[in-house]
C-alpha atoms as a PDB file:
ATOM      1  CA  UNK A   1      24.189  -6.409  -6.635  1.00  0.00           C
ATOM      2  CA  UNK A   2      21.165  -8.411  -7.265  1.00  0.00           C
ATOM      3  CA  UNK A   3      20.797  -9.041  -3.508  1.00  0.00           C
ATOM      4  CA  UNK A   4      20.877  -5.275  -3.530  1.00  0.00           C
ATOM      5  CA  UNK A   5      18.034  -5.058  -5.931  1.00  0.00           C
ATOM      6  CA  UNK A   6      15.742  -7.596  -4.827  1.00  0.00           C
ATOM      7  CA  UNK A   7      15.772  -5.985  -0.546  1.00  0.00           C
ATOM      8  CA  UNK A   8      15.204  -2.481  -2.413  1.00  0.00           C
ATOM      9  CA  UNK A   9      12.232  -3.954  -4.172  1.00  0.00           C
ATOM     10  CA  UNK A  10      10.932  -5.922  -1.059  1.00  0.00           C
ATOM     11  CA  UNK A  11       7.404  -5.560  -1.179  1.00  0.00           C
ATOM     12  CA  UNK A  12       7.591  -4.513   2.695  1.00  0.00           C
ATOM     13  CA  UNK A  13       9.610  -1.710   2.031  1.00  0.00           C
ATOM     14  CA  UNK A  14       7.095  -0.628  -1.026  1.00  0.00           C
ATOM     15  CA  UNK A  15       4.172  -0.339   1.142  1.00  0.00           C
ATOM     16  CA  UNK A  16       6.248   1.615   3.947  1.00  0.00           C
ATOM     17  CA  UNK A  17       7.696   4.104   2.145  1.00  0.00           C
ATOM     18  CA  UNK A  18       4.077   4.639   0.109  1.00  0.00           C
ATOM     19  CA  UNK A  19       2.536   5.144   3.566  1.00  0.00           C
ATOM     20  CA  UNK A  20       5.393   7.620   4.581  1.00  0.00           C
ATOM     21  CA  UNK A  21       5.281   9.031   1.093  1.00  0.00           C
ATOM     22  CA  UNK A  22       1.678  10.117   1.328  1.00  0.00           C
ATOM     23  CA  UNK A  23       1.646  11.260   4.744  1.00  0.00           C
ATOM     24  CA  UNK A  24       4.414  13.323   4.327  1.00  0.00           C
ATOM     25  CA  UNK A  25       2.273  15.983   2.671  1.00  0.00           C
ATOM     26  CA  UNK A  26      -0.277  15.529   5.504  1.00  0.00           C
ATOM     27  CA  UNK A  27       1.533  15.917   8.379  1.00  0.00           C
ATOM     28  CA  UNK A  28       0.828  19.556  10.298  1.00  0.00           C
ATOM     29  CA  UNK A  29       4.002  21.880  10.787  1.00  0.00           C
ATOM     30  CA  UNK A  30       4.531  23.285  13.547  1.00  0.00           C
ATOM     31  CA  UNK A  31       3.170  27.355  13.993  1.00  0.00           C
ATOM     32  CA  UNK A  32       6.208  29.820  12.834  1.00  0.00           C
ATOM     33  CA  UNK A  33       5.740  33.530  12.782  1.00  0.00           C
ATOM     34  CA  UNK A  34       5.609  34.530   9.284  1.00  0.00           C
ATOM     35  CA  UNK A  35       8.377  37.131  10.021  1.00  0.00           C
ATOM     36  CA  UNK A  36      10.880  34.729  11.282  1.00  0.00           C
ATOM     37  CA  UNK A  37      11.074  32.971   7.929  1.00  0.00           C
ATOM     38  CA  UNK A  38      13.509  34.565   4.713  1.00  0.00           C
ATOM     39  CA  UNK A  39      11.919  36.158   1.898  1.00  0.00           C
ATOM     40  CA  UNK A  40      12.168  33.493  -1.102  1.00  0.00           C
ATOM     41  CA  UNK A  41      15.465  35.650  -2.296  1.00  0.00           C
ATOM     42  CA  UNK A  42      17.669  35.704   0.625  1.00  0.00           C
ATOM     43  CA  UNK A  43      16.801  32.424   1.192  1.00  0.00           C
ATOM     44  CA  UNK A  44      17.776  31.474  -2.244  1.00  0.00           C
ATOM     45  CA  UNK A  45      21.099  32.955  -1.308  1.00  0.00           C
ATOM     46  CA  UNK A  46      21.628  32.051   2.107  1.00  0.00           C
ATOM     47  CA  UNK A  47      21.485  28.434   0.941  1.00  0.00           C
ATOM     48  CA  UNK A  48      23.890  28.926  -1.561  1.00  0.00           C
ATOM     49  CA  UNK A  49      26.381  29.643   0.480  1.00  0.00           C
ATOM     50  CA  UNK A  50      25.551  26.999   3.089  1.00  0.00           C
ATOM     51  CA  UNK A  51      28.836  24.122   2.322  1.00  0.00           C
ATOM     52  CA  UNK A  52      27.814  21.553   4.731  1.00  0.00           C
ATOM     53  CA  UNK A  53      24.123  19.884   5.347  1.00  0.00           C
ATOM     54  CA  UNK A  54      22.936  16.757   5.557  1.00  0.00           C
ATOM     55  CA  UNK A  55      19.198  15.584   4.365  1.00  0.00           C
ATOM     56  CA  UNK A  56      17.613  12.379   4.983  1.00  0.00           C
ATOM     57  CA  UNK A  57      14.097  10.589   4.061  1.00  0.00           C
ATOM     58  CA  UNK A  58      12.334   8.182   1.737  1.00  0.00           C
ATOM     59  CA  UNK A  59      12.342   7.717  -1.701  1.00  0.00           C
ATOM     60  CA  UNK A  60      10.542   5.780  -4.276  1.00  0.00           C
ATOM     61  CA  UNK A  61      11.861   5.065  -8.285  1.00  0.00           C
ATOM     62  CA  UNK A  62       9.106   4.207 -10.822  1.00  0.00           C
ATOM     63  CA  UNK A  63       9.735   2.958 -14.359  1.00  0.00           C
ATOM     64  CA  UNK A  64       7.996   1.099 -17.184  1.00  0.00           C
ATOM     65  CA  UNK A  65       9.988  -2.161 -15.784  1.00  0.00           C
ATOM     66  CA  UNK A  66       8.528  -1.462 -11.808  1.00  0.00           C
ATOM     67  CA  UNK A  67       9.400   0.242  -8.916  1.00  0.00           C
ATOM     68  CA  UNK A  68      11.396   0.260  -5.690  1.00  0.00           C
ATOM     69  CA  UNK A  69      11.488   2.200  -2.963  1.00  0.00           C
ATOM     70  CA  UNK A  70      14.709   3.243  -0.284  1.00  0.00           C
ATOM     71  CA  UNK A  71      15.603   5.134   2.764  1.00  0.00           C
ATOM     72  CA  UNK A  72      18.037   7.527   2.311  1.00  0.00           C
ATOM     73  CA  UNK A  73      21.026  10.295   3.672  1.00  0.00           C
ATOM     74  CA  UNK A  74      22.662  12.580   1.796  1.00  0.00           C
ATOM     75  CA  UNK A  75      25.508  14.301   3.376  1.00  0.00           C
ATOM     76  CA  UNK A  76      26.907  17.146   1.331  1.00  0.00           C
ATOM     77  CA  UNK A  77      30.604  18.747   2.299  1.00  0.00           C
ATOM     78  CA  UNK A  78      33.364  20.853   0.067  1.00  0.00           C
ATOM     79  CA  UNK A  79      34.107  19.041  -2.371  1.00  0.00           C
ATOM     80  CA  UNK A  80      32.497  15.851  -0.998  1.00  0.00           C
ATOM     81  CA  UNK A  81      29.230  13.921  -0.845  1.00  0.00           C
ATOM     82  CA  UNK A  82      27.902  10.419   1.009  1.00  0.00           C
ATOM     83  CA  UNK A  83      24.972   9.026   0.058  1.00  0.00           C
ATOM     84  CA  UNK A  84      23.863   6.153   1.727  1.00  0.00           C
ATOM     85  CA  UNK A  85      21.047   4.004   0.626  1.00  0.00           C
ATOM     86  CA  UNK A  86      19.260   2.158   3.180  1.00  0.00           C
ATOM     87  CA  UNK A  87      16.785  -0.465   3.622  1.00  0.00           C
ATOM     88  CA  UNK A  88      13.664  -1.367   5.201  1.00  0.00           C
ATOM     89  CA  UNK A  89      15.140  -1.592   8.700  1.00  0.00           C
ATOM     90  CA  UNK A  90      17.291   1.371   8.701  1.00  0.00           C
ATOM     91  CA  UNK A  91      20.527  -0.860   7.915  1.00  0.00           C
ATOM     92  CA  UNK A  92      22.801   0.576   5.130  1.00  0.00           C
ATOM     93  CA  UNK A  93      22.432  -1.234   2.100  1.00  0.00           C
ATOM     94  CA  UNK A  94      25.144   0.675  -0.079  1.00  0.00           C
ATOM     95  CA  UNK A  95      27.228   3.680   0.770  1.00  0.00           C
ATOM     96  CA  UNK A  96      28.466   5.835  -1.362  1.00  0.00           C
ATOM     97  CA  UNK A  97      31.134   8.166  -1.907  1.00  0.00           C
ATOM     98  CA  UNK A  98      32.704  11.149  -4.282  1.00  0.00           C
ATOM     99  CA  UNK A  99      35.619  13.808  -3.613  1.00  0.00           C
ATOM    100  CA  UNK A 100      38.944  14.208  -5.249  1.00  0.00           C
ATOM    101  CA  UNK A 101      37.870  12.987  -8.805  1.00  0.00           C
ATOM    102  CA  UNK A 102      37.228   9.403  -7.610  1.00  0.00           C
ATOM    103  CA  UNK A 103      33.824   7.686  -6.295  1.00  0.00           C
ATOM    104  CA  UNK A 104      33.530   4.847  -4.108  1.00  0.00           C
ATOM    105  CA  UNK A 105      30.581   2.092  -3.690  1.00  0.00           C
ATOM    106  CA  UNK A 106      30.859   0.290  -0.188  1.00  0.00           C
ATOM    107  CA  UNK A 107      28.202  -2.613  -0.440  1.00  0.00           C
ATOM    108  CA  UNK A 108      26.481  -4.295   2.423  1.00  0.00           C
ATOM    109  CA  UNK A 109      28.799  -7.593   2.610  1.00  0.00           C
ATOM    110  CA  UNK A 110      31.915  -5.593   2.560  1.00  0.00           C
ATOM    111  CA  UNK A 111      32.728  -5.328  -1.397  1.00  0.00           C
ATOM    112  CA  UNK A 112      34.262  -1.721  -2.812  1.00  0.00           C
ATOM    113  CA  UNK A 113      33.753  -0.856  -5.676  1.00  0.00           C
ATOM    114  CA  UNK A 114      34.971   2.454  -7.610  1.00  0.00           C
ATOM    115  CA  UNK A 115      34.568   4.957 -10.466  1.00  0.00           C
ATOM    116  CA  UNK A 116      35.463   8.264 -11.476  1.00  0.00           C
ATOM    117  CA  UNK A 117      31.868   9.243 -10.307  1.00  0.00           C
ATOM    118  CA  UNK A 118      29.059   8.618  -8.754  1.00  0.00           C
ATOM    119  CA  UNK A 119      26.634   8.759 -11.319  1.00  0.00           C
ATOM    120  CA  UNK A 120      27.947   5.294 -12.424  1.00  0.00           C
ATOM    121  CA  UNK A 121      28.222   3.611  -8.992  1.00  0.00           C
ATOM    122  CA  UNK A 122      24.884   4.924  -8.153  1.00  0.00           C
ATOM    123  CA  UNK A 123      23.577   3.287 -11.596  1.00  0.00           C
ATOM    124  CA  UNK A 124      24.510   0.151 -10.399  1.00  0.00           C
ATOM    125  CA  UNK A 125      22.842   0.338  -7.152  1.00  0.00           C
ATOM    126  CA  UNK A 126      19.231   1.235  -8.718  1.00  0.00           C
ATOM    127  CA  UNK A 127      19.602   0.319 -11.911  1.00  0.00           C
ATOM    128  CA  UNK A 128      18.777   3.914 -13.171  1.00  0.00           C
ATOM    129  CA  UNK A 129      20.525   7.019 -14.365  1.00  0.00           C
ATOM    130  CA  UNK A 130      20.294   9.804 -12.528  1.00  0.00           C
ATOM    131  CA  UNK A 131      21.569  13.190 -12.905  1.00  0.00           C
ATOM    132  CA  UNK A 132      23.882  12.753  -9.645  1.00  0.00           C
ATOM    133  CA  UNK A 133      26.099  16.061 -10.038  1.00  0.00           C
ATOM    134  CA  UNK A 134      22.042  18.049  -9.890  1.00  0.00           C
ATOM    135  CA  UNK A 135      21.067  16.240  -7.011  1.00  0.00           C
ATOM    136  CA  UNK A 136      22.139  18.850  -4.197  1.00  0.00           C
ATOM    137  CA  UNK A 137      20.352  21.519  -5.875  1.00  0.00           C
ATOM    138  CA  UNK A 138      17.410  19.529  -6.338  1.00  0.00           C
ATOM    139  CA  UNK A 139      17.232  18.422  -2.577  1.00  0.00           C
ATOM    140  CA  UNK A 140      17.880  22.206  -1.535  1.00  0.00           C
ATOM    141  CA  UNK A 141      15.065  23.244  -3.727  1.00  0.00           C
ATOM    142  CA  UNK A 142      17.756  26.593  -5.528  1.00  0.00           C
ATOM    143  CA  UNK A 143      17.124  25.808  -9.438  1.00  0.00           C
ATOM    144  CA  UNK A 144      18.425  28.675 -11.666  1.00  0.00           C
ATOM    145  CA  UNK A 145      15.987  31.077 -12.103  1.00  0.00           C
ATOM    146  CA  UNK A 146      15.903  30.291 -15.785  1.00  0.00           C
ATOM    147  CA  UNK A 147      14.994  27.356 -15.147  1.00  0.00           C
ATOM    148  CA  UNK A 148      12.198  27.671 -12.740  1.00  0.00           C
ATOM    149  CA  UNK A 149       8.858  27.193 -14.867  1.00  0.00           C
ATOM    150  CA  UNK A 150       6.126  28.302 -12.062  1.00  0.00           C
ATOM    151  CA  UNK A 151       6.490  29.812  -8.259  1.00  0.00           C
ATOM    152  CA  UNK A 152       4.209  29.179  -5.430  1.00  0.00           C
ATOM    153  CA  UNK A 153       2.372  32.098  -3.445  1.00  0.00           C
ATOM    154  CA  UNK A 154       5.425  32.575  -1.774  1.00  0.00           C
ATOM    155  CA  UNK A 155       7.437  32.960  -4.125  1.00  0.00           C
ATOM    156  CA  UNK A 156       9.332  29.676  -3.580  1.00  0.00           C
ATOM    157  CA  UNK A 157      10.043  27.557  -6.814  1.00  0.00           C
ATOM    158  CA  UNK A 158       7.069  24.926  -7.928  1.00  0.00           C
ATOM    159  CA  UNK A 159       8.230  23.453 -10.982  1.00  0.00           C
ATOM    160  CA  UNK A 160      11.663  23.817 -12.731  1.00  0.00           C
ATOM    161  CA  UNK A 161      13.270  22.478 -15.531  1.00  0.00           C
ATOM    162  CA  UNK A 162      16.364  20.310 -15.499  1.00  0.00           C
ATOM    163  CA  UNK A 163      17.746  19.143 -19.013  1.00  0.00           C
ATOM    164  CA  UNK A 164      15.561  15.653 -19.674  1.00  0.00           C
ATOM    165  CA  UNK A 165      13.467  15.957 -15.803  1.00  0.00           C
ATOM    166  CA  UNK A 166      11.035  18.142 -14.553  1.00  0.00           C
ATOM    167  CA  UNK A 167      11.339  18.958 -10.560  1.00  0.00           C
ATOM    168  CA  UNK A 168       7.374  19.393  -8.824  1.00  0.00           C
ATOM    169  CA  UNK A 169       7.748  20.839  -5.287  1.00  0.00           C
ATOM    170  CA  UNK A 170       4.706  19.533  -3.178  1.00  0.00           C
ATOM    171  CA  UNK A 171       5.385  20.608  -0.110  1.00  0.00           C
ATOM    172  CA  UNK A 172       8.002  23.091   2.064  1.00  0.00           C
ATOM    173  CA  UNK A 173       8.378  22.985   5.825  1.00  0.00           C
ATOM    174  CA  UNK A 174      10.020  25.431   7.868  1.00  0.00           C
ATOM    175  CA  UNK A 175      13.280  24.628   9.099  1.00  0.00           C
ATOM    176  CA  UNK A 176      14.809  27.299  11.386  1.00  0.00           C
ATOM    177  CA  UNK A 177      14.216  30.511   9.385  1.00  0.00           C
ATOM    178  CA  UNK A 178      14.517  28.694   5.702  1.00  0.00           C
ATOM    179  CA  UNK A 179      11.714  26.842   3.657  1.00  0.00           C
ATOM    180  CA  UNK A 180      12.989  23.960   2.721  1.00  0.00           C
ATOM    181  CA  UNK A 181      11.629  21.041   0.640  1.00  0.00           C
ATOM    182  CA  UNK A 182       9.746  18.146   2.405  1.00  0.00           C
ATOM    183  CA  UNK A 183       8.282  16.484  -1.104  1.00  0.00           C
ATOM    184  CA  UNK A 184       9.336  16.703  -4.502  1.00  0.00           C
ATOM    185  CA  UNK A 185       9.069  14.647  -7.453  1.00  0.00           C
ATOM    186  CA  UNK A 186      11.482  14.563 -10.581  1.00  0.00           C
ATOM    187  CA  UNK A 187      10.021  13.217 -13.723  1.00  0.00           C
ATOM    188  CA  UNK A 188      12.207  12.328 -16.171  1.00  0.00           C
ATOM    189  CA  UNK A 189      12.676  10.466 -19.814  1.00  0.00           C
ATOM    190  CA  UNK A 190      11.287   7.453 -20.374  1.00  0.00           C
ATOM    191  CA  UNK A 191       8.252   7.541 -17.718  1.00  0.00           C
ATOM    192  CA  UNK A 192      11.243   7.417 -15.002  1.00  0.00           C
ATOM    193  CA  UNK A 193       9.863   9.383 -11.761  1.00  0.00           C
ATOM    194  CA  UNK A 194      11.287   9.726  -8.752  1.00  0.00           C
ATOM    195  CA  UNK A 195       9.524  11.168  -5.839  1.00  0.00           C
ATOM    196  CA  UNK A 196      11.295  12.126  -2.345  1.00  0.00           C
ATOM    197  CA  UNK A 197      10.171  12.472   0.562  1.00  0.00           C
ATOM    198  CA  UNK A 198      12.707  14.715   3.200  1.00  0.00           C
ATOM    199  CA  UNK A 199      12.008  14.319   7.114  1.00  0.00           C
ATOM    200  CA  UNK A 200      14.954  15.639   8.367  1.00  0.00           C
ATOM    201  CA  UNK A 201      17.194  18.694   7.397  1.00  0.00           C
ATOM    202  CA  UNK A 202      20.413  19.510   9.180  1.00  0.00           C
ATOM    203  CA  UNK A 203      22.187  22.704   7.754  1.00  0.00           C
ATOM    204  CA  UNK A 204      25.683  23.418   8.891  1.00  0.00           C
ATOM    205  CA  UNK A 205      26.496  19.779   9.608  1.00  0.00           C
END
């Protein structure tokens, strides 16, 4: 796991993923007819219902101790979820795995390792804890509506509450008729922040 760690925190791989990070929120979407895109309350709904997607991006982890930075794709599914973290090259680093009450952690030189979730597996990867089971609402960008402290002109959530971390969505892009989010950042106890960048949304699949 240490091998893990130290190609996460490869300076390389810091300087990419800040250069992708900030030019995420820079880069120009394409036109879309107002009308063609869901009011912020069906689409609320409409992803809801949605069982199978698949996001993938950047993402960088800052704490009092340092930082690291990571590709990522997270596949979501009934009643299952991949996550694989990769590095600097696009090669998967670790892979992991939840359904059927157990989690799985397949590492780079073939080890498996496994838990009754992923929140631990995934702590061992990083090195943080992270509110796994929140994570597909986060990356779909539905909180609760209680716990939604500010919406943007649109009427799309820009700040919500989660427990300990609070969600900031930066940007939206349109993706078919849906806004969905392209950068967010989750701060959380202890200075922890995590900020994510999304390039590619596939909903369906």
């Amino acid at each position: 796991m240490t091998r893990f760690l130290s190609v996460l925190r490869g300076g390389l791989l810091l300087s990419l993923i800040a250069l992708l990070l900030s030019a995420c929120a820079q880069l120009p979407e394409p036109p879309v007819a107002q009308h063609l895109l869901l009011p912020a309350e069906q689409r609320a709904q409409v992803l809801a219902s949605v069982q199978r997607w698949t996001a993938s991006g950047v993402a960088s982890l800052h704490r009092q101790q340092g930082g690291q930075s990571f590709g990522f794709r997270w596949q979501q599914a009934p009643q299952a979820q991949q996550l694989r973290i990769l590095g600097p090259l696009g090669n998967t680093v670790a892979e992991l795995r939840q359904s059927n009450q157990q989690a799985t952690l397949l590492e780079a030189n073939g080890q498996q390792r496994s838990a009754p979730d992923m929140s631990s597996l995934l702590y061992q990867v990083l090195g943080v804890e992270l509110p796994v089971p929140e994570l597909p609402s986060w990356l779909l960008g539905i909180p609760p509506a209680k716990q939604v402290l500010a919406y943007d002109s649109a009427g799309l959530p820009a700040r919500a509450q989660w427990g300990e971390w609070q969600l900031h969505y930066l940007h939206y892009s349109a993706v078919g008729g849906l806004q969905m989010p392209a950068l967010l950042q989750a701060d959380g106890p202890n200075g922890l922040q995590l900020r994510i960048a999304i390039s590619d949304w596939r909903l369906g699949r």
